[in-house]
C-alpha atoms as a PDB file:
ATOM      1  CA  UNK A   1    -199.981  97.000  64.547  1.00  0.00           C
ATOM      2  CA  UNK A   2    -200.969  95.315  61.140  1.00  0.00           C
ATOM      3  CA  UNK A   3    -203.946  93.744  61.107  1.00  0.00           C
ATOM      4  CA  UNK A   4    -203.295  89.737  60.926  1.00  0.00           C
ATOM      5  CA  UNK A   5    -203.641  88.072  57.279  1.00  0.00           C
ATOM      6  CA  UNK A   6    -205.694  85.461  56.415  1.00  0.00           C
ATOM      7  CA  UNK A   7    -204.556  83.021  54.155  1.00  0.00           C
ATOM      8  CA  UNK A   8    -206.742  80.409  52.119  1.00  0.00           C
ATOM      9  CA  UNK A   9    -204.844  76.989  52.519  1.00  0.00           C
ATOM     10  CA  UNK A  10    -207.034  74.680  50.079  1.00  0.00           C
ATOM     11  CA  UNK A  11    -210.568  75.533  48.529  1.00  0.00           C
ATOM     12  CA  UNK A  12    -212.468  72.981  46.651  1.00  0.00           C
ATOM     13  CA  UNK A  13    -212.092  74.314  43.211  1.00  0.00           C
ATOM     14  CA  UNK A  14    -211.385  71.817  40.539  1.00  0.00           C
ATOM     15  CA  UNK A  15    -207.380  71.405  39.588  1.00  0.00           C
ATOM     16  CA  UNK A  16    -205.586  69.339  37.387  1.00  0.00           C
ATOM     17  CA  UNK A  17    -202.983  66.910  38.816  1.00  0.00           C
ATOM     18  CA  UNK A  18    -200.741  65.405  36.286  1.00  0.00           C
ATOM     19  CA  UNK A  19    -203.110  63.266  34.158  1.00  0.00           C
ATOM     20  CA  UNK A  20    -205.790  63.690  36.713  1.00  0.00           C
ATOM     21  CA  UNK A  21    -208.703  65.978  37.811  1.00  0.00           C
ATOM     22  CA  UNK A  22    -208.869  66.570  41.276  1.00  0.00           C
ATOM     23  CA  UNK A  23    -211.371  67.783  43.939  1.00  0.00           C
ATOM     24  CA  UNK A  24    -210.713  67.594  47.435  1.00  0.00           C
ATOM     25  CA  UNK A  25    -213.696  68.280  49.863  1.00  0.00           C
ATOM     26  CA  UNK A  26    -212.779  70.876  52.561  1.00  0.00           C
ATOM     27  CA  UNK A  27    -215.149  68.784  55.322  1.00  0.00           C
ATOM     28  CA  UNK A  28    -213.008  65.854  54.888  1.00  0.00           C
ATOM     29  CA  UNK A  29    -209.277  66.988  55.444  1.00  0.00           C
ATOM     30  CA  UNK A  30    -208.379  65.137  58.514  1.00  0.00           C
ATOM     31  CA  UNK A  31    -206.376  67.494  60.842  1.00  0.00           C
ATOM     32  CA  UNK A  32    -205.722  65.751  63.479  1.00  0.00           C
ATOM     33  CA  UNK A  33    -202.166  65.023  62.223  1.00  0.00           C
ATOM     34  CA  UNK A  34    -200.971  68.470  61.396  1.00  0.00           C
ATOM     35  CA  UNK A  35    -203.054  70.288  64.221  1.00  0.00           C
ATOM     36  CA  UNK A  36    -200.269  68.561  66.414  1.00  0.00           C
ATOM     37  CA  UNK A  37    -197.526  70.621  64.736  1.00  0.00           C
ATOM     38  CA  UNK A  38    -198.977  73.140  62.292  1.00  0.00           C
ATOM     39  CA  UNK A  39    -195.367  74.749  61.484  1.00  0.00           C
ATOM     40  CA  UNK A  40    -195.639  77.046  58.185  1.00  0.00           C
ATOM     41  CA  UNK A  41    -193.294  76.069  55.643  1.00  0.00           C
ATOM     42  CA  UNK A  42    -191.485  77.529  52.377  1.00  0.00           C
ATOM     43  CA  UNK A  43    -192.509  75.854  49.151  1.00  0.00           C
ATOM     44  CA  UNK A  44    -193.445  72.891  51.142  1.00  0.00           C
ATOM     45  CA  UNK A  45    -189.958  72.544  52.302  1.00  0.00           C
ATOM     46  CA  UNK A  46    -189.972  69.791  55.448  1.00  0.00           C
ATOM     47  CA  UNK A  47    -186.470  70.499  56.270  1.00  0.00           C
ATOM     48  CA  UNK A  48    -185.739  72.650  59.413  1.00  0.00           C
ATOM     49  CA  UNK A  49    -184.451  75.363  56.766  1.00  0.00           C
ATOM     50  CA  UNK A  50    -187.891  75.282  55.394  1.00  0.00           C
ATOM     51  CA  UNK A  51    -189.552  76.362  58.704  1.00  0.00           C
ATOM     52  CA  UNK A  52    -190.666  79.740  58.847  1.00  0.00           C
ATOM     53  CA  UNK A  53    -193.179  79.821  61.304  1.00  0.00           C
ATOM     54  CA  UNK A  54    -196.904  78.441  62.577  1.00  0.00           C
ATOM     55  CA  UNK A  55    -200.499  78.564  61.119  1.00  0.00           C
ATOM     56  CA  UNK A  56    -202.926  80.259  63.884  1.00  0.00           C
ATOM     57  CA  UNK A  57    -206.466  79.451  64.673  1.00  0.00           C
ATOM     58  CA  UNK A  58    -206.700  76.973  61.253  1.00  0.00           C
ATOM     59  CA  UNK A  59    -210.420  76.393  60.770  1.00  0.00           C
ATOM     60  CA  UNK A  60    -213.183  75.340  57.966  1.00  0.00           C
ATOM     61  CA  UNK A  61    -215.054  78.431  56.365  1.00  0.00           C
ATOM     62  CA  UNK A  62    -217.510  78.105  53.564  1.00  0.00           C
ATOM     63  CA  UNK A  63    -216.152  75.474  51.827  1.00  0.00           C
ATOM     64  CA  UNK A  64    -212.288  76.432  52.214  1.00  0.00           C
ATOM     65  CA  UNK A  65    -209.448  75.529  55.024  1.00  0.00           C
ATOM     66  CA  UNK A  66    -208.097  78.793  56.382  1.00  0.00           C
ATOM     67  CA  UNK A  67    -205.654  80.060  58.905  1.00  0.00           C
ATOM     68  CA  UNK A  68    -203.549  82.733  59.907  1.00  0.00           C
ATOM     69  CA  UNK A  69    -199.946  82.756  60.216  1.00  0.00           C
ATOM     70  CA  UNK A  70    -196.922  83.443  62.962  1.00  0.00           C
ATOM     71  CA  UNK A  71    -193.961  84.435  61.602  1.00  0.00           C
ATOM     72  CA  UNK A  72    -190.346  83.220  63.500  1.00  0.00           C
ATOM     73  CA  UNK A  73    -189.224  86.479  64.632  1.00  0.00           C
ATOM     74  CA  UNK A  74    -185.023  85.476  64.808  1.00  0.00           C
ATOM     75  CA  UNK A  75    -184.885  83.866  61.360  1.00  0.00           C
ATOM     76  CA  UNK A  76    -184.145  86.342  58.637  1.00  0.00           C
ATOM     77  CA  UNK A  77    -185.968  84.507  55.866  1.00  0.00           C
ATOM     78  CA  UNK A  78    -188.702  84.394  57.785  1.00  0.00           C
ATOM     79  CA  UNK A  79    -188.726  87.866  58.452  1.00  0.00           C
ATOM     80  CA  UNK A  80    -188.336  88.305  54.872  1.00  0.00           C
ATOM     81  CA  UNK A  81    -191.128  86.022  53.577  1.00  0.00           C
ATOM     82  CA  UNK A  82    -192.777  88.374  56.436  1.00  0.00           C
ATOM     83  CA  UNK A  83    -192.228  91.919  54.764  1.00  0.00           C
ATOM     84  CA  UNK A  84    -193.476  90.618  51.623  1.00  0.00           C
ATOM     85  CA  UNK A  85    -196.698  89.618  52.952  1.00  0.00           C
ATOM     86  CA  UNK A  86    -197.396  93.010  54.866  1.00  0.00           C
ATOM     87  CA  UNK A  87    -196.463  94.440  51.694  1.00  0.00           C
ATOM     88  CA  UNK A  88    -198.990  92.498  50.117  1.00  0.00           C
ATOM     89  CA  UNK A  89    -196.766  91.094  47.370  1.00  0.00           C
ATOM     90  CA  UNK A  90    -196.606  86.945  48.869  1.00  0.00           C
ATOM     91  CA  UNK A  91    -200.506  86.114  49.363  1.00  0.00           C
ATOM     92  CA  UNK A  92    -200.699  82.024  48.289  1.00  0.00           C
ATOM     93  CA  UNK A  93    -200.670  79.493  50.836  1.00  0.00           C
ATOM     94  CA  UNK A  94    -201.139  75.730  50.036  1.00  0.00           C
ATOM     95  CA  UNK A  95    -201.639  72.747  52.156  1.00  0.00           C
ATOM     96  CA  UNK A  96    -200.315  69.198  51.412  1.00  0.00           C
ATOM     97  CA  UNK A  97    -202.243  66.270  51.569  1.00  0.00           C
ATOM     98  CA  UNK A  98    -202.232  62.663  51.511  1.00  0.00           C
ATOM     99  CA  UNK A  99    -205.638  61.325  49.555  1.00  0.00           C
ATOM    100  CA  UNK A 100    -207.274  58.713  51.763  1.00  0.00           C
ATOM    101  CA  UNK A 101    -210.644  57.989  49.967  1.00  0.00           C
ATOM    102  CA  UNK A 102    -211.833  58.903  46.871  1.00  0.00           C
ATOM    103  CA  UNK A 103    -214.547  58.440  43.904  1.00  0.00           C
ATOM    104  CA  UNK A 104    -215.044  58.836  40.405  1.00  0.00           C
ATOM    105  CA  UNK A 105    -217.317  61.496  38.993  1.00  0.00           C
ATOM    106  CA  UNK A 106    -218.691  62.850  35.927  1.00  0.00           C
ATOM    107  CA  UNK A 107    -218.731  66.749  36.408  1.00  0.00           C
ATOM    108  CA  UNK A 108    -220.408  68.621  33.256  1.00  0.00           C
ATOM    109  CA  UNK A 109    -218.718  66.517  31.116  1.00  0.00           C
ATOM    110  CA  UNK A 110    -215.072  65.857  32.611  1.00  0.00           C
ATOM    111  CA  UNK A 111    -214.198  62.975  34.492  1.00  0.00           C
ATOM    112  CA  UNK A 112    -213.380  63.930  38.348  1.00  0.00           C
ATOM    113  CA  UNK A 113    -211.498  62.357  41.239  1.00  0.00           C
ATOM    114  CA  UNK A 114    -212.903  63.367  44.299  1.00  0.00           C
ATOM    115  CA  UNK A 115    -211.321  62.986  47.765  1.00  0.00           C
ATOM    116  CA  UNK A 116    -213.652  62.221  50.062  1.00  0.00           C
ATOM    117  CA  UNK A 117    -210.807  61.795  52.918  1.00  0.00           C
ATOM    118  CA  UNK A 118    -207.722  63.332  53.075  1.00  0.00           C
ATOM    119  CA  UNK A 119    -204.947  63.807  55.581  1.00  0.00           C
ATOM    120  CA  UNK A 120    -203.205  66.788  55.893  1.00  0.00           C
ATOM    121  CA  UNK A 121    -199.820  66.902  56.304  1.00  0.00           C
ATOM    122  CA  UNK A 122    -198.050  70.289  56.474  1.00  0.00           C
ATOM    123  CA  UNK A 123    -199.142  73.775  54.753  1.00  0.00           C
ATOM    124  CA  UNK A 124    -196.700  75.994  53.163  1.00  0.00           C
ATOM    125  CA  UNK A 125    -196.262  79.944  51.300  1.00  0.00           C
ATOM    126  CA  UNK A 126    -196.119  79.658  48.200  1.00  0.00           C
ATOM    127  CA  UNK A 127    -195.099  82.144  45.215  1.00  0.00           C
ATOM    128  CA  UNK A 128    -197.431  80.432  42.942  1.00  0.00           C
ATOM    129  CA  UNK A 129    -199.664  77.471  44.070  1.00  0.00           C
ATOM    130  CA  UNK A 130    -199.451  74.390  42.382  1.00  0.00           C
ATOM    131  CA  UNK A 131    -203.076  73.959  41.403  1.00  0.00           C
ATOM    132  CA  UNK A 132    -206.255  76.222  41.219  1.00  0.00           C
ATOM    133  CA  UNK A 133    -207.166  74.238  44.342  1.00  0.00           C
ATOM    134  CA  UNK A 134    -204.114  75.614  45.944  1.00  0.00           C
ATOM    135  CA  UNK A 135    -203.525  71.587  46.889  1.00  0.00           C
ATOM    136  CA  UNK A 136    -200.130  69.575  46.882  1.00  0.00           C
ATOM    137  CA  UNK A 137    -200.176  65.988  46.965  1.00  0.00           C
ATOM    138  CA  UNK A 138    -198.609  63.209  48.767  1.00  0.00           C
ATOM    139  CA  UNK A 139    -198.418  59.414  48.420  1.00  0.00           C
ATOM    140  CA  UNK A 140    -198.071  57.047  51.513  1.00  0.00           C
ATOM    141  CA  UNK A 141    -194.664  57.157  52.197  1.00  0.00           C
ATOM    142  CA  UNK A 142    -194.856  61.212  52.041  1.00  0.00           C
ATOM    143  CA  UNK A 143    -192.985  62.050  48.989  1.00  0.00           C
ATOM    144  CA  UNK A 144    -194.323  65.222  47.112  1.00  0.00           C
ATOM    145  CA  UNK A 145    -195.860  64.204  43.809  1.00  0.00           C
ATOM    146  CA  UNK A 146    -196.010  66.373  40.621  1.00  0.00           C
ATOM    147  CA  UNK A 147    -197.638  63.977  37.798  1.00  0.00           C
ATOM    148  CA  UNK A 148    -200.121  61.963  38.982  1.00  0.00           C
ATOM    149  CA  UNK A 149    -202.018  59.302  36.846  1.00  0.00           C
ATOM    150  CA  UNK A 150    -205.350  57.621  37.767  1.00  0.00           C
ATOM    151  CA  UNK A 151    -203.568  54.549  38.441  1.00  0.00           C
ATOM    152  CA  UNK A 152    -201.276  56.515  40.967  1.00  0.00           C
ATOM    153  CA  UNK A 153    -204.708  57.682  42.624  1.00  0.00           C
ATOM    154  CA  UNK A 154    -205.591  53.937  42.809  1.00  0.00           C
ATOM    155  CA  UNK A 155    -202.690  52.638  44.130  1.00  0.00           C
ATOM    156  CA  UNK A 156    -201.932  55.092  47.084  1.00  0.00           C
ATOM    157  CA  UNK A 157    -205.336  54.276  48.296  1.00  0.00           C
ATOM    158  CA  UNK A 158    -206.565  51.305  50.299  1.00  0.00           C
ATOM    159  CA  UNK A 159    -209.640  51.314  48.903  1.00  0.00           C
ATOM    160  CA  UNK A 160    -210.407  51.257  45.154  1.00  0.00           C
ATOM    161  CA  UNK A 161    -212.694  54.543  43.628  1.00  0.00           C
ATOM    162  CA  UNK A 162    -216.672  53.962  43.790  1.00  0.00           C
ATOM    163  CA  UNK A 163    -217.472  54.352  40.522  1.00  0.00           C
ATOM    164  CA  UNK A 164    -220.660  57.219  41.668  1.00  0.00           C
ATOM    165  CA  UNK A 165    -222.589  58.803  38.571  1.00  0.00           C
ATOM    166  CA  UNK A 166    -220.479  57.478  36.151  1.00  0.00           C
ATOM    167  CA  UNK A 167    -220.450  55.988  32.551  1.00  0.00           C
ATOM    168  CA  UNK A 168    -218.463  52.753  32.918  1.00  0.00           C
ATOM    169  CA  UNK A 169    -217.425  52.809  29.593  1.00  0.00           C
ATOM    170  CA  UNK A 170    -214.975  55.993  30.539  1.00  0.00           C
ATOM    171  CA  UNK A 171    -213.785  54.073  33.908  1.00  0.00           C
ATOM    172  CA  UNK A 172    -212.811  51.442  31.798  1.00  0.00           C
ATOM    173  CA  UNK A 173    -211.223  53.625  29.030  1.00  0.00           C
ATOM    174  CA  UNK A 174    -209.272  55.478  32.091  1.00  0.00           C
ATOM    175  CA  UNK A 175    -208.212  51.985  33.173  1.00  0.00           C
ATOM    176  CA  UNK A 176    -206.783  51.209  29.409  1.00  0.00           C
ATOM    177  CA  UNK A 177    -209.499  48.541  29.388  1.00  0.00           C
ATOM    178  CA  UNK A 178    -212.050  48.614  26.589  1.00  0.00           C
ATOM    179  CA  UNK A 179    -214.730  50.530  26.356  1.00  0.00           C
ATOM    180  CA  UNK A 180    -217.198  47.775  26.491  1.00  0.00           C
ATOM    181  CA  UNK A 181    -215.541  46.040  29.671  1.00  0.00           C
ATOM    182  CA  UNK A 182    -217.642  45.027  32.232  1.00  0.00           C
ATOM    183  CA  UNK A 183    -218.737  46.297  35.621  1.00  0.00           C
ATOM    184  CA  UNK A 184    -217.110  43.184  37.369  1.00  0.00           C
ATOM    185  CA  UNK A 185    -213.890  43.647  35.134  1.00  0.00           C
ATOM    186  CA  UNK A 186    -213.820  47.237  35.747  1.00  0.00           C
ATOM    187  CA  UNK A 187    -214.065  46.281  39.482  1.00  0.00           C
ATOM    188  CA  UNK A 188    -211.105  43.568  39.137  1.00  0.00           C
ATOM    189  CA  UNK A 189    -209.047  45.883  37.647  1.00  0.00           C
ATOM    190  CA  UNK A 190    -209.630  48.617  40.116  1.00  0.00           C
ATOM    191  CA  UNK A 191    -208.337  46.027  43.246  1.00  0.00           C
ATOM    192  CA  UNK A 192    -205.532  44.547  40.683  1.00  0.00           C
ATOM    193  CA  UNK A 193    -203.945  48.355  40.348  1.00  0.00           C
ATOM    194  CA  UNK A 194    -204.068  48.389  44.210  1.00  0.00           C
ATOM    195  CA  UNK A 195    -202.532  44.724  44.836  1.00  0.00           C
ATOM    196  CA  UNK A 196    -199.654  45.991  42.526  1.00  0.00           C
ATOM    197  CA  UNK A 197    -199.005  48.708  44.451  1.00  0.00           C
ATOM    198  CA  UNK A 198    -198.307  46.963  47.535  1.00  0.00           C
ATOM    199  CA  UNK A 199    -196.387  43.794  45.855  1.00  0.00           C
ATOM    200  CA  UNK A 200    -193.938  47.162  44.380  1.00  0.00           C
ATOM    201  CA  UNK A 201    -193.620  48.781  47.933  1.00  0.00           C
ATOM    202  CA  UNK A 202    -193.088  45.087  49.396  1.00  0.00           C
ATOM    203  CA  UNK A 203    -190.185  44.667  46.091  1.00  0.00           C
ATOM    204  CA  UNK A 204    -188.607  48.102  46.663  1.00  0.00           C
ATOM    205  CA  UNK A 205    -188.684  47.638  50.625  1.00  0.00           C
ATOM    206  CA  UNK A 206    -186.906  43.697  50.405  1.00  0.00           C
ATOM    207  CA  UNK A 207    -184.603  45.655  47.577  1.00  0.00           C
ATOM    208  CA  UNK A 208    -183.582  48.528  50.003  1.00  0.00           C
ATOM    209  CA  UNK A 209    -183.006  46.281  52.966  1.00  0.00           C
ATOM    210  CA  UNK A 210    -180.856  44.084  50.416  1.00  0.00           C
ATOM    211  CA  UNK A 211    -178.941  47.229  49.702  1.00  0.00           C
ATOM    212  CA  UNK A 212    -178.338  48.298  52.796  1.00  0.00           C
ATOM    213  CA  UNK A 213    -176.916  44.968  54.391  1.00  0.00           C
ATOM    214  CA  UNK A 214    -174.441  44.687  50.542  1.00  0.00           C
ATOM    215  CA  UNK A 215    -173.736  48.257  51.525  1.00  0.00           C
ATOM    216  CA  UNK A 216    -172.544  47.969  55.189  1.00  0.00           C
ATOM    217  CA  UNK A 217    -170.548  44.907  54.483  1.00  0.00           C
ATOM    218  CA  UNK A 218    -168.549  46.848  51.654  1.00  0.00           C
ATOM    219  CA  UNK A 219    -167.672  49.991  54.192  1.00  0.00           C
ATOM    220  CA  UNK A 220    -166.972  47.190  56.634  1.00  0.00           C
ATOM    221  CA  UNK A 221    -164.623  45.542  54.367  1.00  0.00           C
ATOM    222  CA  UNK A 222    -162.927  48.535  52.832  1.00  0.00           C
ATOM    223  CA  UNK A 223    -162.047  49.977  56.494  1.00  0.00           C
ATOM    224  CA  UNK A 224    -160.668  46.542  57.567  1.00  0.00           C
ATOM    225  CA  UNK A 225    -158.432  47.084  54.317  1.00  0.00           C
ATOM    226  CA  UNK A 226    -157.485  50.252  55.735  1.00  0.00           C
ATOM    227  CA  UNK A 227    -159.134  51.933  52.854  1.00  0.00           C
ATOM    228  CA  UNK A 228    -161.561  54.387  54.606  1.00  0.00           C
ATOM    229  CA  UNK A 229    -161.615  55.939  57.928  1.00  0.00           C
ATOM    230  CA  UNK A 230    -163.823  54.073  60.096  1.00  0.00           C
ATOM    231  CA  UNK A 231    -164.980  57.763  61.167  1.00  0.00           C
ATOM    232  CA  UNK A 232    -166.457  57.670  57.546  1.00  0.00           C
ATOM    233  CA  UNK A 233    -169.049  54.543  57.933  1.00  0.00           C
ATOM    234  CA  UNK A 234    -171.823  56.818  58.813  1.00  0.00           C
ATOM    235  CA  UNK A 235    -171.408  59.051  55.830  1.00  0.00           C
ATOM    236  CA  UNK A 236    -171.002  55.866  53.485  1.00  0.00           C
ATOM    237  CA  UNK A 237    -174.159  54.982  54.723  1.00  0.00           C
ATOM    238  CA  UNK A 238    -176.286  58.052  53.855  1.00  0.00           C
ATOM    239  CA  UNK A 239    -174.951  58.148  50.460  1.00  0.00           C
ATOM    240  CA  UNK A 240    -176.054  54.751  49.960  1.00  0.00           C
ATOM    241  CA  UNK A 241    -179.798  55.657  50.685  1.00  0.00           C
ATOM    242  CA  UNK A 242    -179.658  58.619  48.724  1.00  0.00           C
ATOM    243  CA  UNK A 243    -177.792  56.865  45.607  1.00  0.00           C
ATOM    244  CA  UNK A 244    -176.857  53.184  46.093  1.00  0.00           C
ATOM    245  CA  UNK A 245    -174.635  52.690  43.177  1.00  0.00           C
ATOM    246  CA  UNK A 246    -172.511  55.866  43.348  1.00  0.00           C
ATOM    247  CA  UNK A 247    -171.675  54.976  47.090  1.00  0.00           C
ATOM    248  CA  UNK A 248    -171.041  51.431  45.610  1.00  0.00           C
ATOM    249  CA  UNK A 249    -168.627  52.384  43.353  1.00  0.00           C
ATOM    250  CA  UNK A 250    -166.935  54.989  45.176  1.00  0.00           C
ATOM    251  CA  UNK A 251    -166.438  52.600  48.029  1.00  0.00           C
ATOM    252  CA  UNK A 252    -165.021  50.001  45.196  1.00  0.00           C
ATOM    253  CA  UNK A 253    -162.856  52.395  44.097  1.00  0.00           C
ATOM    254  CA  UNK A 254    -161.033  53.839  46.765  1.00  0.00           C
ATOM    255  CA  UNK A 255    -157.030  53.063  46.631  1.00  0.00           C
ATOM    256  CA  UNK A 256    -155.304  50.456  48.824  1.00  0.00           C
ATOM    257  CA  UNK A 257    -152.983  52.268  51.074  1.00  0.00           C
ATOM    258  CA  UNK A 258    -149.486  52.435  49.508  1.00  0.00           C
ATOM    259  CA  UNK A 259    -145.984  51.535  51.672  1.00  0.00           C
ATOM    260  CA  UNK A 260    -142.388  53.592  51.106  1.00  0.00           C
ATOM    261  CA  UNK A 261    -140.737  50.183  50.188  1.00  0.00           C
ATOM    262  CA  UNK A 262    -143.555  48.970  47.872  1.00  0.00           C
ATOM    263  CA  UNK A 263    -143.010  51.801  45.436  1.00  0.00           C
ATOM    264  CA  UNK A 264    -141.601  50.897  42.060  1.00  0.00           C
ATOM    265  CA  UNK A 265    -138.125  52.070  40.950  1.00  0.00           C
ATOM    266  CA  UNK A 266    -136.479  52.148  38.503  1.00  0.00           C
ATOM    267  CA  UNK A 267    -133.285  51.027  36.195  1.00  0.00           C
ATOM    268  CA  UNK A 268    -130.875  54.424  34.975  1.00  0.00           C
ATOM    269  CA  UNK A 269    -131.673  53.238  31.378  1.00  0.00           C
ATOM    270  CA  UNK A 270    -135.626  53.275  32.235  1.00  0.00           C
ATOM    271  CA  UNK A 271    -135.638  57.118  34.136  1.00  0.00           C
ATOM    272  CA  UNK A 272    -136.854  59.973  32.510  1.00  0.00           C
ATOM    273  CA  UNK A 273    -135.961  62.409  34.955  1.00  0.00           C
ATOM    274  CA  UNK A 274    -138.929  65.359  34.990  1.00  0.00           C
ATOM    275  CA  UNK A 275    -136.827  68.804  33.949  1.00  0.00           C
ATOM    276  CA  UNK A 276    -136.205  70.947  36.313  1.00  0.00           C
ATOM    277  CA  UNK A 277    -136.288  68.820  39.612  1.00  0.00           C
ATOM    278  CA  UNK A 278    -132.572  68.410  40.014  1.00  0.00           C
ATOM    279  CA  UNK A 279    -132.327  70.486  43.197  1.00  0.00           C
ATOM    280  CA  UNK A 280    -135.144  68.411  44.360  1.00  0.00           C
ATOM    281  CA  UNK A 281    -135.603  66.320  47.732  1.00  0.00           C
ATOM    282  CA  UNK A 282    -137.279  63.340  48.706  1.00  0.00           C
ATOM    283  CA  UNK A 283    -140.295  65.107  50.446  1.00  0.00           C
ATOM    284  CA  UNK A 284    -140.152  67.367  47.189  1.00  0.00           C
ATOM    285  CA  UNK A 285    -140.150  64.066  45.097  1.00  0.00           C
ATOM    286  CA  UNK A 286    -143.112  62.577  47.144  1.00  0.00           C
ATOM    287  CA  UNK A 287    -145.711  65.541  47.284  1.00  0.00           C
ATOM    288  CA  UNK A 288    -145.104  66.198  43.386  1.00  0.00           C
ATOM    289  CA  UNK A 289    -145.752  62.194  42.904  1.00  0.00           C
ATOM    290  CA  UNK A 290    -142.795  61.890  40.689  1.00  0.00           C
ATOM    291  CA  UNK A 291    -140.876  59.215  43.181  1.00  0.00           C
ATOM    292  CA  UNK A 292    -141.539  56.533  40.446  1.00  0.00           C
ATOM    293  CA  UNK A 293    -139.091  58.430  38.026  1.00  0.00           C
ATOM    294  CA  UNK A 294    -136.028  58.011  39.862  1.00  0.00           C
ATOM    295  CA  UNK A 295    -133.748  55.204  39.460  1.00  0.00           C
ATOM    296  CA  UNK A 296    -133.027  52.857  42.614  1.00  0.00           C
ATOM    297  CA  UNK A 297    -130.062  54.839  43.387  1.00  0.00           C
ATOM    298  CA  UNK A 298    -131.355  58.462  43.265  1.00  0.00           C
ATOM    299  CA  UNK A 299    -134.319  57.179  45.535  1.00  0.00           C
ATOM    300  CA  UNK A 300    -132.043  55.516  47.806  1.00  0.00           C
ATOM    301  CA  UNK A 301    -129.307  59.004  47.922  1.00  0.00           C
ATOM    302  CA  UNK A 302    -132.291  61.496  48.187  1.00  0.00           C
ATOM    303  CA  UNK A 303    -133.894  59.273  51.488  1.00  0.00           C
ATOM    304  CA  UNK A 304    -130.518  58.840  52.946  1.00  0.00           C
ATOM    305  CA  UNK A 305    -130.164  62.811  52.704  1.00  0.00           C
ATOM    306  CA  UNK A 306    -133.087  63.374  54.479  1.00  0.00           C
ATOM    307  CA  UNK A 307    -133.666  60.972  56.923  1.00  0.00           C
ATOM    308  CA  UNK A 308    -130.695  59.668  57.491  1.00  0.00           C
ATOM    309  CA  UNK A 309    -130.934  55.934  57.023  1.00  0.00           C
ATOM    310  CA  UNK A 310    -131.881  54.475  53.633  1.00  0.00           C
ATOM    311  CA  UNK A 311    -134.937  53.003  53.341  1.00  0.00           C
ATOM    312  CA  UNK A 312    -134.596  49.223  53.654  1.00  0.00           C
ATOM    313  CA  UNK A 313    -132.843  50.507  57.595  1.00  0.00           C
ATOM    314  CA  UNK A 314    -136.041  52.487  58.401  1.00  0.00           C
ATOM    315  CA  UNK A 315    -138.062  51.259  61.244  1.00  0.00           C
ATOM    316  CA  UNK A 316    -140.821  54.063  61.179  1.00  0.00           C
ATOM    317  CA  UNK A 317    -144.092  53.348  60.823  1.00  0.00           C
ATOM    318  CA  UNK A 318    -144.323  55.525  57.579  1.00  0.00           C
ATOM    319  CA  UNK A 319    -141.675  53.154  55.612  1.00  0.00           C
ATOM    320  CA  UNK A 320    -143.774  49.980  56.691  1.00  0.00           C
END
């Protein structure tokens, strides 16, 4: 039997993050959260597809978060992701994490934020980790973020940065305040970035629920015009989370149903009769969508023909 792989899930090296340096400290992951379901995942996939097994005996070694993993034995892309491990050719892991608590620091010369808290949320294989630090990065509502700015930092935090060891003249420059701001405007700034970021989540949370209720009353009204399948609501519904305005406009879009006796025909002098549809008969007529080219008597001659009655006598449901 091969002897069980260890995998290093986050380390405290320094990484870039978008616009930001980034150190998280190993002794303040929180993991509590993902101890309660420590499933490994493919490129920090969090769909049941991504699933590809569980991280063993996860523990805190010199500075790093480490684990071992469990393969899913009856899921070929597990087993997969499994034979290139043994073979030594898939050997990054990375967790995610949401930053809880931070501070600014000055390390040999470069500006640093460093996570004092952090909650982690899932940890994943990777074919190349995202960051030295082997580190991915979620914000509050657990959406996986690739360009991060300071004031991102700020705002997914409850707490603004301490400012520890460092010039004030950079946190203000980082801030896009001057360089000669003050401590006190430095520190206004700092809780202003984080007020802004919950009036946005309040405006995009009132905007969704806005959508939503516009939204339900459209596939409402479209299936009481016999426009959609009431079976359809639900999907409506999830298209409108994902994309608002395409389900919007599909919705709009979609044709009133069309009645037998409410189609157009026409005069002999207005039909251009399509070539070659002579021998045609009404069914022939209908499924080809060329109905509107014949005159009132060839529409009336070809329905008699095949059903027997002309149209204005039919009492089936499809003529009404």
């Amino acid at each position: 039997m091969a002897k069980k792989k260890t995998f290093i899930l986050s380390t405290e090296k320094p990484m870039k993050v978008g616009e930001v340096y980034v150190i998280v400290k190993t002794d303040g992951i929180d993991l509590s959260y993902f101890s309660e379901n420590p499933v490994m995942l493919a490129d920090h996939d969090w769909s049941t597809q991504g699933i590809i097994g569980a991280w063993m005996n996860l523990r805190k070694e010199d500075g790093k978060l480490v684990a071992e993993p469990r393969f899913a034995t009856k899921k070929p892309y597990a087993i997969e992701l499994k034979d290139l491990v043994e073979e030594e050719l898939l050997n990054v892991a990375s967790i995610g994490v949401e930053p809880l608590e931070c501070h600014v620091e000055e390390i040999n010369g470069q500006n640093y934020l460093i996570c004092d808290k952090s909650l982690a949320l899932e940890a994943s294989l990777c074919g190349v980790p995202k960051n030295r630090g082997c580190i991915a990065f979620y914000d509050k509502d657990r959406q996986l973020l690739e360009n991060w700015t300071f004031s991102d930092f700020i705002q997914n935090n409850d707490k603004p940065p301490k400012t520890n060891n460092m010039d004030l003249k950079k946190v203000a420059q980082m801030l896009g305040l001057s360089e000669n701001a003050t401590e006190m405007e430095v520190t206004l700034k700092l809780s202003e970035n984080a007020q802004a970021g919950t009036q946005l989540q309040a405006l995009l949370l009132s905007q969704k629920n806005a959508q939503k209720t516009e939204i339900t009353a459209l596939v409402d009204k479209v299936i009481a015009e016999n426009r959609l399948d009431a079976t359809l609501k639900g999907q409506y519904l999830t298209l409108a989370e994902a994309d608002f305005n395409l389900a919007k406009a599909t919705l709009e879009s979609l044709p009133s149903p069309t009645k037998l006796s409410d189609m157009t025909r026409q005069t002999p002098s207005q039909v251009v009769q399509p070539a070659g549809t002579e021998a045609w008969t009404f069914s022939d007529h209908f499924k080809k969508g060329t109905l509107n080219s014949l005159s009132k008597d060839q529409y009336n001659d070809l329905y008699k023909k095949e059903f027997g009655v002309l149209p204005e006598q039919d009492v089936s449901p499809s003529a009404k």
